[in-house]
N, C-alpha and C. Protein backbone atom coordinates (compact mmCIF):
# COMPACT_ATOMS: atom_id res chain seq x y z
N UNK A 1 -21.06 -68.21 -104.21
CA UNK A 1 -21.44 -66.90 -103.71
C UNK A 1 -20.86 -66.71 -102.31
N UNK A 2 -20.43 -65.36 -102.02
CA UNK A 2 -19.78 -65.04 -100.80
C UNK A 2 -20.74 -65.09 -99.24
N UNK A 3 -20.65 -65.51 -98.37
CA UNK A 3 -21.75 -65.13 -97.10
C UNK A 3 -22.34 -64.14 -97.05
N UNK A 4 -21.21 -62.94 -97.64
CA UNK A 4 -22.19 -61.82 -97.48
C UNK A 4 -23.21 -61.45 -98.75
N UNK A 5 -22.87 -61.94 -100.15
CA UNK A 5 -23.79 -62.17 -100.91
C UNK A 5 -25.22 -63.15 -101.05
N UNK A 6 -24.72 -64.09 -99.75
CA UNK A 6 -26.01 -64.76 -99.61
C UNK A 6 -27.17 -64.26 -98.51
N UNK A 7 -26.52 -63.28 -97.62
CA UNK A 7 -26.87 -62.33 -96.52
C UNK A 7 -27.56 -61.40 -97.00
N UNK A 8 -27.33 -60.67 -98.32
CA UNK A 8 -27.85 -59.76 -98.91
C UNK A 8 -29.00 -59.99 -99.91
N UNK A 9 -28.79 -61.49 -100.15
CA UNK A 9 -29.54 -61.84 -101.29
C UNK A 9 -31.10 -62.23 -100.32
N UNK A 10 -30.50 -62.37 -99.37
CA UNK A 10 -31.54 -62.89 -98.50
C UNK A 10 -32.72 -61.93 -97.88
N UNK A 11 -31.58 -60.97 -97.17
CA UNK A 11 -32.22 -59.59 -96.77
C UNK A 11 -33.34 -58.75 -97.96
N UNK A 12 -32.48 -59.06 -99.19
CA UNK A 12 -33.45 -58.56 -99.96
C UNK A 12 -34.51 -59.08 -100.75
N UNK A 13 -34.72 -60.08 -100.41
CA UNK A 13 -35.63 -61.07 -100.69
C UNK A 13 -37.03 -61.16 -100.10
N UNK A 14 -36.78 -59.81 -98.76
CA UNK A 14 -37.79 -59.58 -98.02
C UNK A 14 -38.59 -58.16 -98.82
N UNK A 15 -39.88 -58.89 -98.53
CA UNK A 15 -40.55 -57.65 -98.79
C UNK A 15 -41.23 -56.62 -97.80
N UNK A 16 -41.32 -56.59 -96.75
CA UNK A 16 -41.82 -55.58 -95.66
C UNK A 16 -39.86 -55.16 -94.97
N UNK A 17 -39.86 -53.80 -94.95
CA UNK A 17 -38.97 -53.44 -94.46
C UNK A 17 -38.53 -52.38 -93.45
N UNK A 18 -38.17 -52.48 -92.15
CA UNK A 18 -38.21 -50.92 -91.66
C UNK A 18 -37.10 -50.78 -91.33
N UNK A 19 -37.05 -48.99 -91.85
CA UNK A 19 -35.96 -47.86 -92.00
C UNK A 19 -36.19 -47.08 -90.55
N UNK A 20 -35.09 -47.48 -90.06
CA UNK A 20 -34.79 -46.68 -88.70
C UNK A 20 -33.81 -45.12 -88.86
N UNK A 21 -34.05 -44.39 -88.01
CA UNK A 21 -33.20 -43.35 -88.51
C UNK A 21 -33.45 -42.29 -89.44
N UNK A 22 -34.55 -42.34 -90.19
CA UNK A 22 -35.26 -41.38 -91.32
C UNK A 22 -35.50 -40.00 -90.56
N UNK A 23 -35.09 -38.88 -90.90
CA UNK A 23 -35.28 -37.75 -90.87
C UNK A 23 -35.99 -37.19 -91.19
N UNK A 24 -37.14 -35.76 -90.03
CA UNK A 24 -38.60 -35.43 -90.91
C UNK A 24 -37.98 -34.15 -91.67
N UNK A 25 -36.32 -33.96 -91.17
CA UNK A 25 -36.44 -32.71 -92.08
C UNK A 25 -34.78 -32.09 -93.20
N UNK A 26 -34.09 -33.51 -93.07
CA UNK A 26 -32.82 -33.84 -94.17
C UNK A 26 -33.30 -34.95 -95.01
N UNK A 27 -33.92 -34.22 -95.95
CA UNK A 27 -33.99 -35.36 -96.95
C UNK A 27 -33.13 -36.45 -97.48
N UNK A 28 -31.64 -35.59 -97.14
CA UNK A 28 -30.58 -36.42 -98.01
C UNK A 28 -29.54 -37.34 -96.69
N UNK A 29 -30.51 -37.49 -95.60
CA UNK A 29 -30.15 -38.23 -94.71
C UNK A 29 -30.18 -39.72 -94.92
N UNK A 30 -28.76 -40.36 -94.76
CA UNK A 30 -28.59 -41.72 -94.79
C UNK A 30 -30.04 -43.07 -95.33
N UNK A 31 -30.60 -42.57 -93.76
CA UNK A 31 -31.83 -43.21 -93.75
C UNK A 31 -33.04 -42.96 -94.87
N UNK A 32 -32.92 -41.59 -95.25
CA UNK A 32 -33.99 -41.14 -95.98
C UNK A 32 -33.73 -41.68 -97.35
N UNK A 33 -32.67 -41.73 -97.60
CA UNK A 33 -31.69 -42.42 -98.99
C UNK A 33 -32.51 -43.61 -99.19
N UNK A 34 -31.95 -44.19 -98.33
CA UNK A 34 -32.48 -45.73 -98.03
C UNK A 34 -33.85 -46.25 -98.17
N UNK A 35 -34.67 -45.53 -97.15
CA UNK A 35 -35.89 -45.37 -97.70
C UNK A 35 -36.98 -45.13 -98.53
N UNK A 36 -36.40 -43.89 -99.21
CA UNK A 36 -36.83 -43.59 -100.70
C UNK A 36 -36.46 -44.33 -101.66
N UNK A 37 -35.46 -45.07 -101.97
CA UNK A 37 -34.71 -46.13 -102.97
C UNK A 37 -35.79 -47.56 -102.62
N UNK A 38 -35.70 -48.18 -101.50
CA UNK A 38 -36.15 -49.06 -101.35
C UNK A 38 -38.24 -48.89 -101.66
N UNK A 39 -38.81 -47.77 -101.13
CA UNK A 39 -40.34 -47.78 -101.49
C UNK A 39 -40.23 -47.38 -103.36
N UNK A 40 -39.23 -47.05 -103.76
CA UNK A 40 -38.85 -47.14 -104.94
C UNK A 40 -38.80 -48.20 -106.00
N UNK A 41 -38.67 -49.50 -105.28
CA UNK A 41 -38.41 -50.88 -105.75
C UNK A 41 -39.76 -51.53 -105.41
N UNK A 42 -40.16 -51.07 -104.31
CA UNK A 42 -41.54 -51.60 -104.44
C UNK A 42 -41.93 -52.76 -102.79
N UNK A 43 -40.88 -52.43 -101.88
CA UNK A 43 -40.82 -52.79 -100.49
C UNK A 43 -42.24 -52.30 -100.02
N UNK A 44 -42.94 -52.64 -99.55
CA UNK A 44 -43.13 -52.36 -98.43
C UNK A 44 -42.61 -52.07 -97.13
N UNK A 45 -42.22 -50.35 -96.95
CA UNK A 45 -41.12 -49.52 -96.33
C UNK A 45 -41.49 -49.05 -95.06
N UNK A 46 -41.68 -49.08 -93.72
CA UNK A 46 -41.36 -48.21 -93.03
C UNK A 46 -41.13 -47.40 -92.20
N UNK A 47 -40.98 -46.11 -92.26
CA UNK A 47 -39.92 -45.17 -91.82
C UNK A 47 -40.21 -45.07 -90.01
N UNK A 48 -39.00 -45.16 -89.11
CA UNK A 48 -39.18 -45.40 -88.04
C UNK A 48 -38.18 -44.22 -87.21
N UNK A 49 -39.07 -42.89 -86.62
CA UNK A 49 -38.32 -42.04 -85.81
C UNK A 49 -39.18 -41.49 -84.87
N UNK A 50 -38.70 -41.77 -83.58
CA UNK A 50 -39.97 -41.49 -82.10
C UNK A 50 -40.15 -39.77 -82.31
N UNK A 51 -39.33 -39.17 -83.51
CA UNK A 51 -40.29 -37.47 -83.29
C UNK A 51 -40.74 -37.25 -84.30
N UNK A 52 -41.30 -38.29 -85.14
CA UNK A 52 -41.99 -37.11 -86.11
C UNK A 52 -43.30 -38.87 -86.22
N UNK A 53 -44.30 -37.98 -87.02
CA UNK A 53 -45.51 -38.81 -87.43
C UNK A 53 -45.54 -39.14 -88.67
N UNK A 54 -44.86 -38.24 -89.99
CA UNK A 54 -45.01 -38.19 -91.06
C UNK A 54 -43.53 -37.72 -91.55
N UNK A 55 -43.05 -38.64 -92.59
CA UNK A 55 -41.92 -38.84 -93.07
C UNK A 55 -42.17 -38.93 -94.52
N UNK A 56 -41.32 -38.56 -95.47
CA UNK A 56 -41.39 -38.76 -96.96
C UNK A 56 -43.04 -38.92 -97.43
N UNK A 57 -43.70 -38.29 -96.54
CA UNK A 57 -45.25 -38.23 -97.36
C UNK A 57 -45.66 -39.29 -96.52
N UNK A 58 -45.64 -40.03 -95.78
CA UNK A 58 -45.75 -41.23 -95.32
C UNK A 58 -45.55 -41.62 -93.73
N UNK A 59 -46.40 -42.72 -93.20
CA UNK A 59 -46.89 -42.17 -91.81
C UNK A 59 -45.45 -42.73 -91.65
N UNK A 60 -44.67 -41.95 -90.17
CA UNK A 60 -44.15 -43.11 -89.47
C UNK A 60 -44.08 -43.05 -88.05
N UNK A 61 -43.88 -44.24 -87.71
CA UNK A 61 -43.87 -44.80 -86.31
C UNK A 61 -42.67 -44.63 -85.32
N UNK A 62 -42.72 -44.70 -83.92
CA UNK A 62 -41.53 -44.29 -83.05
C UNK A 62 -41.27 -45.61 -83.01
N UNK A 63 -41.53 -46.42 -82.83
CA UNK A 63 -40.53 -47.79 -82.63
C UNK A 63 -41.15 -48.91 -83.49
N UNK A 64 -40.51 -50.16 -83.45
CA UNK A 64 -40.67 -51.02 -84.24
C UNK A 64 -42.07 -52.14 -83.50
N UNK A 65 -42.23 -51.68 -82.59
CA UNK A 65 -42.83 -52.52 -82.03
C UNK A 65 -44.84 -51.88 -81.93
N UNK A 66 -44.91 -50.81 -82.83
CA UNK A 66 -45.90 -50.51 -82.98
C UNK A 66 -46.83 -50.13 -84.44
N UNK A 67 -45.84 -50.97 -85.28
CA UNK A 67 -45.94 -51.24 -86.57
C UNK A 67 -47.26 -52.09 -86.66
N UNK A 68 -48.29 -51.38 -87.16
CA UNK A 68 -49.63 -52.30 -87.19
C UNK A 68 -49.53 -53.56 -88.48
N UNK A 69 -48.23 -54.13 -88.48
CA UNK A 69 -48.02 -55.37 -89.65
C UNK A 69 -47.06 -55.71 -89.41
N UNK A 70 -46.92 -57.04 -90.03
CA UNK A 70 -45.62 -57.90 -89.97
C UNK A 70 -44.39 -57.02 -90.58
N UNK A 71 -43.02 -57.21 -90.29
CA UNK A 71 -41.72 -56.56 -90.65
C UNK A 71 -41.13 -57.56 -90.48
N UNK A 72 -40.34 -57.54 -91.89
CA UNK A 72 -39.44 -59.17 -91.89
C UNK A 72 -37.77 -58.40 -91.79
N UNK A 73 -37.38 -56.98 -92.06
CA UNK A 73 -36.61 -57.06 -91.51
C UNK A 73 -36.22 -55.46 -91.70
N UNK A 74 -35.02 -55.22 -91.13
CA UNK A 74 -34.70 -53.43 -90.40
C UNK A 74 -33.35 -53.30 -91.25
N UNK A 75 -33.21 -51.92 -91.22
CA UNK A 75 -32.40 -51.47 -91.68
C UNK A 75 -31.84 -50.21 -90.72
N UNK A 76 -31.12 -50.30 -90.06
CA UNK A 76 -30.46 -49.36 -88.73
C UNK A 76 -29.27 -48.20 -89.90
N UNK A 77 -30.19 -47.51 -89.77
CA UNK A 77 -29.14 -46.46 -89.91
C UNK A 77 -29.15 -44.89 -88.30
N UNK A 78 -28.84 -45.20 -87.68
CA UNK A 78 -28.69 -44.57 -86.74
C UNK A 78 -27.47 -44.41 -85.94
N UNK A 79 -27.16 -43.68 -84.55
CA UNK A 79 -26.00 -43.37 -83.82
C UNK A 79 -25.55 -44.76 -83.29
N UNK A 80 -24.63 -44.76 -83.31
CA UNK A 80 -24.35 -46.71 -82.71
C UNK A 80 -25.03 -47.22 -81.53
N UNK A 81 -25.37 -46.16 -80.58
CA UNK A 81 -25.51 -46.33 -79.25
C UNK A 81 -27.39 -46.42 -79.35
N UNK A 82 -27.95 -46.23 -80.52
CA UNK A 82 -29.85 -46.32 -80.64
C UNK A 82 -29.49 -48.17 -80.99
N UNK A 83 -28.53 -48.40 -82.10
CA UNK A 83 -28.67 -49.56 -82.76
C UNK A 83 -28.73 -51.22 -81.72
N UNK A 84 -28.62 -50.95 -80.07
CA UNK A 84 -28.34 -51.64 -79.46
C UNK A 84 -30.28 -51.93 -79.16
N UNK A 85 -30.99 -50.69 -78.77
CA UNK A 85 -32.21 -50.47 -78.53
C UNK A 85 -33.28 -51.37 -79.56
N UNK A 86 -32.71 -50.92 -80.91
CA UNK A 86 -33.10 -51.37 -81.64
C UNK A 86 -33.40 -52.84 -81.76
N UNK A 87 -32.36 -53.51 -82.02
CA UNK A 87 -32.33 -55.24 -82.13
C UNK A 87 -33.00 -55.61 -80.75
N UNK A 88 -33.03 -54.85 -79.73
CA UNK A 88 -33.61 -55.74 -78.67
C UNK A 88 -35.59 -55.59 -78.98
N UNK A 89 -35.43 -54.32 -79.82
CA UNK A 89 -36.72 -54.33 -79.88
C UNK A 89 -37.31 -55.70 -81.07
N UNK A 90 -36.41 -55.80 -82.05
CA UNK A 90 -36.41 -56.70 -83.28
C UNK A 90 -36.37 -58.11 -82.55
N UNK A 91 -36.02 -58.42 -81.76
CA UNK A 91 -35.81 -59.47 -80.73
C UNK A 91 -37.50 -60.10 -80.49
N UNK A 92 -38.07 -58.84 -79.47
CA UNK A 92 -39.24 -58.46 -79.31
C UNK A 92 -40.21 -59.10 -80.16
N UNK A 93 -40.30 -58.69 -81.21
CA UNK A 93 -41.40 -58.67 -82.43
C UNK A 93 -41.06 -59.73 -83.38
N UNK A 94 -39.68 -60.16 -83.31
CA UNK A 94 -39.91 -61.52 -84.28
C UNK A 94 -39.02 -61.07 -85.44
N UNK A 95 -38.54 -59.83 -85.96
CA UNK A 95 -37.45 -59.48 -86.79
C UNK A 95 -36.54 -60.39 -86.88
N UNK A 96 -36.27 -61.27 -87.85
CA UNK A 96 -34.93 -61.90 -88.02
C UNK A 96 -33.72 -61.35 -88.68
N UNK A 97 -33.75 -60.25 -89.69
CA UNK A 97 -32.52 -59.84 -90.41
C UNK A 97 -32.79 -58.28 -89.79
N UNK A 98 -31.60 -58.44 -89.86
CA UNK A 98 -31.39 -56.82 -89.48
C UNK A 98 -29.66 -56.03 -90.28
N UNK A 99 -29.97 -55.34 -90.95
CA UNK A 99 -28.80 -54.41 -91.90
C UNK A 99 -28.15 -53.49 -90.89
N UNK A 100 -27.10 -53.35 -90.54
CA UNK A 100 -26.29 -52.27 -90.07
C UNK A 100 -25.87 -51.39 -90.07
N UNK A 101 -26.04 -50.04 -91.34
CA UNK A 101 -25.26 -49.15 -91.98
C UNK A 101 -24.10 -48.74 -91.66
N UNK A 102 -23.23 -49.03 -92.73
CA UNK A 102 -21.80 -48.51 -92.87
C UNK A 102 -21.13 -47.93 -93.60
N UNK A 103 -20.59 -46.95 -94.21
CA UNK A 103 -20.48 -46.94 -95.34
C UNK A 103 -18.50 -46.76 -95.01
N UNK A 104 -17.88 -45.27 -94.42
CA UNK A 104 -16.88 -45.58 -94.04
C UNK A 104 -16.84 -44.72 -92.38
N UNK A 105 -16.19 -45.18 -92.08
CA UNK A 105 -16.15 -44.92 -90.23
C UNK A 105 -17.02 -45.93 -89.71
N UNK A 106 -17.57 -45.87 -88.27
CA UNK A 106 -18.38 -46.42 -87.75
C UNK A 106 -19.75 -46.35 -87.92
N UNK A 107 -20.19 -45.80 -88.89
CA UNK A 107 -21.72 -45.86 -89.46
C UNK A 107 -22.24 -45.71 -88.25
N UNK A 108 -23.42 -46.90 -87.79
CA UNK A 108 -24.36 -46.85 -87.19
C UNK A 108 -24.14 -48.43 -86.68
N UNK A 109 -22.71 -48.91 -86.85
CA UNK A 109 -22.87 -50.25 -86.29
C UNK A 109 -22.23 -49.73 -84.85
N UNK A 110 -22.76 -50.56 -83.64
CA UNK A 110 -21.92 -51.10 -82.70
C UNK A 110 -21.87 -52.58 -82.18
N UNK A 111 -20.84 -52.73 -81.63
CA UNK A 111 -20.39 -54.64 -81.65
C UNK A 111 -21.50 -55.15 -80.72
N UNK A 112 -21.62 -54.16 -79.77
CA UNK A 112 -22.93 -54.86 -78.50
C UNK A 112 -24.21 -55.34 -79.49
N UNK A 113 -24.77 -54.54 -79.99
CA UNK A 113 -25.91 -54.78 -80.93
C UNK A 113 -25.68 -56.56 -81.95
N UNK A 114 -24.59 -55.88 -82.60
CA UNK A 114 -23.97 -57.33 -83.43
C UNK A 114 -23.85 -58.39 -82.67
N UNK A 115 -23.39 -58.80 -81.82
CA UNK A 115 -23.07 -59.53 -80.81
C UNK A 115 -24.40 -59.86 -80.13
N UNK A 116 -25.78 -59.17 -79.83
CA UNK A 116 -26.86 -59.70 -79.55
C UNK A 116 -27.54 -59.78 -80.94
N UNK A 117 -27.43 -59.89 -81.85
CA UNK A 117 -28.24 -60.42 -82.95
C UNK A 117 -27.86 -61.77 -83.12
N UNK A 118 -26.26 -61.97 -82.85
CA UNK A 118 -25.93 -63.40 -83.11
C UNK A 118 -26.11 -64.34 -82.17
N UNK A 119 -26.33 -63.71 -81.06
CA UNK A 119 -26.82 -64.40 -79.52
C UNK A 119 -28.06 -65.01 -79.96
N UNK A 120 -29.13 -64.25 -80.17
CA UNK A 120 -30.34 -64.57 -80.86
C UNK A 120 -30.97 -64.99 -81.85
N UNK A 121 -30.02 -65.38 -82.96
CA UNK A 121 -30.33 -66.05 -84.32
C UNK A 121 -31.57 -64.80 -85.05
N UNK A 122 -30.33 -63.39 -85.06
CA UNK A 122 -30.74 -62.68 -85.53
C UNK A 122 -30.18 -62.76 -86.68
N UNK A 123 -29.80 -62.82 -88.26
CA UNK A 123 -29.44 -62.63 -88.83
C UNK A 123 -28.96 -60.87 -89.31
N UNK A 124 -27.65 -60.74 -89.24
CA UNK A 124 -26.97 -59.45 -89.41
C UNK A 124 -25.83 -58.91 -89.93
N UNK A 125 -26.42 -58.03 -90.55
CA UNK A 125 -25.14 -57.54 -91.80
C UNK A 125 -24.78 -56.29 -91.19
N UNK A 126 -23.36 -56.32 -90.78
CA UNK A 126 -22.58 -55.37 -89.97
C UNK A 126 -22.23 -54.45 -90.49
N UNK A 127 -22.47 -53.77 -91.60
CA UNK A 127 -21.58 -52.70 -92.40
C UNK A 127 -22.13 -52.82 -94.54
N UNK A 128 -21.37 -51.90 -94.93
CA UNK A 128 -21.97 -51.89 -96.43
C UNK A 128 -23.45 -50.96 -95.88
N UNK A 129 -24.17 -51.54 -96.94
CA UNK A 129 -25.46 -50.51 -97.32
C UNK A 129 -26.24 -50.90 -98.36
N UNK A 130 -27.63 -51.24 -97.93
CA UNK A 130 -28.40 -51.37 -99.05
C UNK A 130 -28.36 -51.14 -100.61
N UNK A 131 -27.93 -49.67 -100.65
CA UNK A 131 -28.24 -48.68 -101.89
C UNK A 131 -26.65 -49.45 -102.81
N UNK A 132 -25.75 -50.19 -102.07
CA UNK A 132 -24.82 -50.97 -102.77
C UNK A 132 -25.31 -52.18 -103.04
N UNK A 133 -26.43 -52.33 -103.64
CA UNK A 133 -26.78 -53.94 -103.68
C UNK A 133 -28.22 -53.99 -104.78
N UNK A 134 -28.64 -52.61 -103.99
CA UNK A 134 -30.46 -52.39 -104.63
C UNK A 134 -30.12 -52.17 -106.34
N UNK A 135 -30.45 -53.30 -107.08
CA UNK A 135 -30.73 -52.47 -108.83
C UNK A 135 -31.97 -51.52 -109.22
N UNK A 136 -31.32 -50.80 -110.03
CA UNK A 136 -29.96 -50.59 -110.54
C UNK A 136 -29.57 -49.32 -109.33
N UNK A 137 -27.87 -50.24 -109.49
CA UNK A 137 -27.03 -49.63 -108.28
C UNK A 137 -26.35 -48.17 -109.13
N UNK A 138 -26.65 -47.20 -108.38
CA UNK A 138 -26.16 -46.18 -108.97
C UNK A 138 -24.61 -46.09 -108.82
N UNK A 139 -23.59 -45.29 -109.75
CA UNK A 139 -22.53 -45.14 -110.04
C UNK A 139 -21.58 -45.01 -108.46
N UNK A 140 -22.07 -43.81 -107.59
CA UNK A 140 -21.16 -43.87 -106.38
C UNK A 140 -21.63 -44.79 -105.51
N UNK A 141 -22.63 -45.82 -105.57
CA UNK A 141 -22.69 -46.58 -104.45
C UNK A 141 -22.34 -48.11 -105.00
N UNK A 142 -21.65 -48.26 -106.55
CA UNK A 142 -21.45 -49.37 -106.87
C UNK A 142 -19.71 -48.82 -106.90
N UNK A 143 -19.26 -47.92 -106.77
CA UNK A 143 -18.09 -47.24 -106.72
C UNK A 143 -17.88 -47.71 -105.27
N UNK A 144 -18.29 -46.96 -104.16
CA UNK A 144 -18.65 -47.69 -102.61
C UNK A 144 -18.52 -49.11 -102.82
N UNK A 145 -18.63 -49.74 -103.42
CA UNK A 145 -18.79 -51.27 -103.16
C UNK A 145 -17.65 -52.06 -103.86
N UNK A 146 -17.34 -51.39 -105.09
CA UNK A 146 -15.78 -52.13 -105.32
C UNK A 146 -14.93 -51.94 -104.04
N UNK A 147 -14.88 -50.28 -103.62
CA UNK A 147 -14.09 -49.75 -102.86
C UNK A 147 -13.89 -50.36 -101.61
N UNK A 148 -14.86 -50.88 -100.78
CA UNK A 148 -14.54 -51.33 -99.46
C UNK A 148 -14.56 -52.87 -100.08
N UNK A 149 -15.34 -53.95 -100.85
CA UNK A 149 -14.71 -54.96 -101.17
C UNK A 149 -13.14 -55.26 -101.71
N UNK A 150 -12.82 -53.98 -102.09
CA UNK A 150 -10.97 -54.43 -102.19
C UNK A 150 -9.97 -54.35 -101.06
N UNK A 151 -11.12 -53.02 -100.06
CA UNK A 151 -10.22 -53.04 -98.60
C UNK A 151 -10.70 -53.62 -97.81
N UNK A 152 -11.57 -54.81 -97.92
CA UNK A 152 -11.69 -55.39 -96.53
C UNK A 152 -12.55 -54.61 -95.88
N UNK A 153 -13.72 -53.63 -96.36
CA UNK A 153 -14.51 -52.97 -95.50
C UNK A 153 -15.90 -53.51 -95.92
N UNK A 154 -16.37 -54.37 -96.02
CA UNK A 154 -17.79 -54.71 -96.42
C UNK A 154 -17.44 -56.54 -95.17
N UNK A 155 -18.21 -56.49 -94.87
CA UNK A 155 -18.44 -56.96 -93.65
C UNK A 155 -18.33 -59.30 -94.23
N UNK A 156 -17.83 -59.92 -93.67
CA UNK A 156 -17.83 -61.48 -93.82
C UNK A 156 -18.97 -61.65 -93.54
């Protein structure tokens, strides 16, 4: 199995998860994707944005660090420049894996962030996307996943 298949196998092996980046009012936002798929499977999900209280029917919180329960690990789908905020908060609280969203361009990764997860024996997946991994993988995000595994865009 590839590193990043054991990265993923791992990440998803967790059952408490928080979705950064969820939108209270684009449903079909990155994050919201993510989130709905994953409380879908049966995660314990969630949704993390400092302006709203209530997301997908469901409370959520402004930061990670006021999550009244354990979170084993994050899923950053946000502007590159939150994702740095983020891991330091995951730092904070004991988060060990943390997902990066990528799908093509610069997603929501930036190298500062990456670069302090590995400082810290954060475990981190720089790019790709959940919804390429979660069964059953739907048609364009298992399409997404041949696609950047033949170009070199799904992360070592």
């Amino acid at each position: 199995m590839s590193k990043m298949g054991s990265m993923v196998d791992d990440f998803l092996a967790q059952k408490s998860i928080a979705v950064t980046g969820v939108s209270r009012t684009k449903k079909d936002a990155v994050a919201n994707i993510i989130y709905r798929k994953l409380r879908e499977l049966g995660y314990q999900v969630f949704p993390i944005n400092p302006h709203a209280e209530v997301v997908e029917g469901d409370p959520c919180y402004p930061n990670l660090r006021v999550i009244p329960t354990t979170v084993e690990a994050v899923v950053i789908a946000t502007r590159p420049e939150t994702a740095e905020e983020i891991v330091l908060q995951c730092a904070e609280v004991g988060i060990s894996r943390v997902w990066i969203h990528r799908s093509f361009g610069q997603g929501s990764v930036s190298e500062s962030a990456v670069n302090f997860c590995r400082e810290h024996d954060i475990t981190v997946i720089p790019g790709g996307c959940p919804m390429m991994f979660c069964e059953p993988v739907d048609f364009g995000h298992r399409c997404m996943r041949w696609f950047l595994g033949l170009t070199g865009g799904l992360p070592n």
